[in-house]
Protein backbone atom coordinates (compact mmCIF):
# COMPACT_ATOMS: atom_id res chain seq x y z
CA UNK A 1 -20.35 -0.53 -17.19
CA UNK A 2 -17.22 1.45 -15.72
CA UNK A 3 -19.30 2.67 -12.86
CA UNK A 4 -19.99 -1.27 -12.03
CA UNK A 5 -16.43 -2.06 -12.69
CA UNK A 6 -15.60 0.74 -10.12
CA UNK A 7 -18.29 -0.09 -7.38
CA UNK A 8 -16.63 -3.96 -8.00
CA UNK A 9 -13.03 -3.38 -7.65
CA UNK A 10 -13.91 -1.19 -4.54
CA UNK A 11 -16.32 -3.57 -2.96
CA UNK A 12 -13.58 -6.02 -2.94
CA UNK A 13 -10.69 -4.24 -1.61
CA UNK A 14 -13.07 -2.19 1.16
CA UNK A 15 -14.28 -5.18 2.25
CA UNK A 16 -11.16 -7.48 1.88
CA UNK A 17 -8.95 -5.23 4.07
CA UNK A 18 -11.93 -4.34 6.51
CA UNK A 19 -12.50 -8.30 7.38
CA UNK A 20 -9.06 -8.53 7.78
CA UNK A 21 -8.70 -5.52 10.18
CA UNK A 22 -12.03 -6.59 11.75
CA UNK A 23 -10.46 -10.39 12.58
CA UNK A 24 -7.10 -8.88 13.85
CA UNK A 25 -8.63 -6.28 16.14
CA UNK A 26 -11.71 -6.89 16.75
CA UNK A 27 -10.98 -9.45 19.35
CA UNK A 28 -8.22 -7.30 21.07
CA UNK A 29 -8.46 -3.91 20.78
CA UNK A 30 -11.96 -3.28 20.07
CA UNK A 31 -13.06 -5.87 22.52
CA UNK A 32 -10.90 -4.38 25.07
CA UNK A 33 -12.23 -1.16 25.14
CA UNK A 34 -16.31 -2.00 24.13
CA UNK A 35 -15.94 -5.30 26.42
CA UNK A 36 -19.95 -6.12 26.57
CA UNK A 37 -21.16 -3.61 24.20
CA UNK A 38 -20.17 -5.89 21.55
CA UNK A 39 -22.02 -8.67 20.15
CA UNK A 40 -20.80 -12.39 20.09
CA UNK A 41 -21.33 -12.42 16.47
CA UNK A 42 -21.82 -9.67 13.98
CA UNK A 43 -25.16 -8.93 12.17
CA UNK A 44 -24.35 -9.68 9.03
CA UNK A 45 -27.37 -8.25 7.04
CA UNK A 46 -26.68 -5.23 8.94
CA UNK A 47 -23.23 -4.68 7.85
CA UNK A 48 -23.94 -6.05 4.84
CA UNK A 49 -26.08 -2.87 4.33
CA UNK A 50 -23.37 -0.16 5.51
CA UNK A 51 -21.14 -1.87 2.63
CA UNK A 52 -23.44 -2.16 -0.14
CA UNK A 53 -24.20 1.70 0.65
CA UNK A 54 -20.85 2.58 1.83
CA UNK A 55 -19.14 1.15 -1.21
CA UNK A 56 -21.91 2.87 -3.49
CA UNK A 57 -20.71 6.60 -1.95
CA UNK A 58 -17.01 6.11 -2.22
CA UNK A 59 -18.06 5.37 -6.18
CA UNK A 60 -20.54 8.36 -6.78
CA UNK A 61 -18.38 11.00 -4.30
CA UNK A 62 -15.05 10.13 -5.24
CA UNK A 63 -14.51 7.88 -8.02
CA UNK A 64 -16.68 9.24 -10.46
CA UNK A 65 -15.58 12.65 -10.13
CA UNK A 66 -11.59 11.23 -10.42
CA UNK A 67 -12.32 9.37 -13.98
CA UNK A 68 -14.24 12.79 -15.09
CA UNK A 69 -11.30 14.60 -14.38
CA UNK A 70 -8.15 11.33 -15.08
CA UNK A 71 -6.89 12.08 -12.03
CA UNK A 72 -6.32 9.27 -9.30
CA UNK A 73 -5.31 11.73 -6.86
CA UNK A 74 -8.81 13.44 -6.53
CA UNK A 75 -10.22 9.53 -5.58
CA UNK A 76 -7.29 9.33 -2.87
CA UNK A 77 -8.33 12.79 -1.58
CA UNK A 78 -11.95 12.89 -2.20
CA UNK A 79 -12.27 8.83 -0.64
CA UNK A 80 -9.97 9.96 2.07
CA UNK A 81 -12.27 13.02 2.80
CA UNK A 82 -15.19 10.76 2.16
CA UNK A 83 -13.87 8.93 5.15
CA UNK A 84 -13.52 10.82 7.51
CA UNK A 85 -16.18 12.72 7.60
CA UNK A 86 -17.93 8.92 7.41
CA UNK A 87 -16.23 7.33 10.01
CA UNK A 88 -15.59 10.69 12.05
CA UNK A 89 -19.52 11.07 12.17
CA UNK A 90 -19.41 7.89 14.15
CA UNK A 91 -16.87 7.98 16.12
CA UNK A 92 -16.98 11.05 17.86
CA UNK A 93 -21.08 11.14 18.05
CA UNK A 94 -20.10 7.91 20.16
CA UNK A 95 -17.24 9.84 21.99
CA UNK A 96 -19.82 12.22 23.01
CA UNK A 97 -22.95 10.34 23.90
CA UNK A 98 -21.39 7.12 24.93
CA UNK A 99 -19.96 5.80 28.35
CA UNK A 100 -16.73 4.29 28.67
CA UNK A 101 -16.29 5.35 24.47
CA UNK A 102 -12.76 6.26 24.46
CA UNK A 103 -10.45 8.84 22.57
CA UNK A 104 -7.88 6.00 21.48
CA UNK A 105 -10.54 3.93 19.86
CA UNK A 106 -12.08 7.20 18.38
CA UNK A 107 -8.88 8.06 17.02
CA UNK A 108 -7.42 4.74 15.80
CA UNK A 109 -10.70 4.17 13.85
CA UNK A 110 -10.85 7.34 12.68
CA UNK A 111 -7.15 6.96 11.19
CA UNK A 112 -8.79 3.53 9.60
CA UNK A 113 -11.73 4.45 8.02
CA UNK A 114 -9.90 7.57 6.70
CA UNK A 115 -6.66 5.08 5.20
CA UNK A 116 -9.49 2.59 3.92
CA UNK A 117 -11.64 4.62 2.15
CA UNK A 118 -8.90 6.68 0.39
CA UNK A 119 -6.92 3.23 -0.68
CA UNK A 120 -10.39 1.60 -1.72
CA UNK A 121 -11.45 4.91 -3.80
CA UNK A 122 -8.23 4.71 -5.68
CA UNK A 123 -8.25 0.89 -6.62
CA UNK A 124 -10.92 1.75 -7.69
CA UNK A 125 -10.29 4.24 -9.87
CA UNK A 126 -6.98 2.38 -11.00
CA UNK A 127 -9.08 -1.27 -11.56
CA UNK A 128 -11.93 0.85 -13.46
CA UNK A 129 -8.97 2.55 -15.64
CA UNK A 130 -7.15 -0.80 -16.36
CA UNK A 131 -10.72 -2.30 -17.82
CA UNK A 132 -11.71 1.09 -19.24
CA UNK A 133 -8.41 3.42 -20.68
């Protein structure tokens, strides 16, 4: 049951904060610099996959660990490691192979998927400990 509680609190807080990122910039800054490379509308099912699977990482690589040991700070480290080495994958495979794939965007969503993942991993870890001491 913890490791439900964990993969809960997470999926709501990685998700939460990454719509609301998503609706700020992905209408300015991402559309900006991707201009027809993005699609009108998301694919949903798609993403829907990345966060079931996404979520399911941050739980096994860095949140179960952190409640092994009682330490919070090894799910901040471990989900900001977790990140990005996730979201660094991406972006710079794009940076390499794509045209007109830029170093800002690489770098700002780097810095994102690094902050989101660590701050997901430990609410987390802190909402799993609250239900769980």
């Amino acid at each position: 049951m913890p490791y439900i509680t964990a993969y809960g609190f997470t999926a709501i807080v990685f998700f939460g904060l990454d719509f609301i990122w998503l609706s700020t910039m992905g209408s300015t800054f991402y559309k900006d610099r991707l201009g027809d490379l993005m699609l009108a509308q998301p694919n949903l099912p798609v993403a829907g996959v990345f966060y079931l699977v996404y979520v399911g990482g941050v739980v096994f690589l860095a949140i179960t660990p952190a409640l092994a040991q009682n330490n919070w700070t090894y799910a901040l480290i471990a989900g900001a490691v977790l990140g990005l080495v996730a979201y660094g994958t991406y972006d710079f495979t794009n940076l390499a192979t794509l045209k007109n794939w830029s170093v800002s965007m690489s770098l700002v969503d780097l810095a994102w998927g690094t902050g989101l993942t660590a701050l997901s991993a430990t609410a987390g870890y802190f909402g799993t400990k609250w239900l769980f001491p």
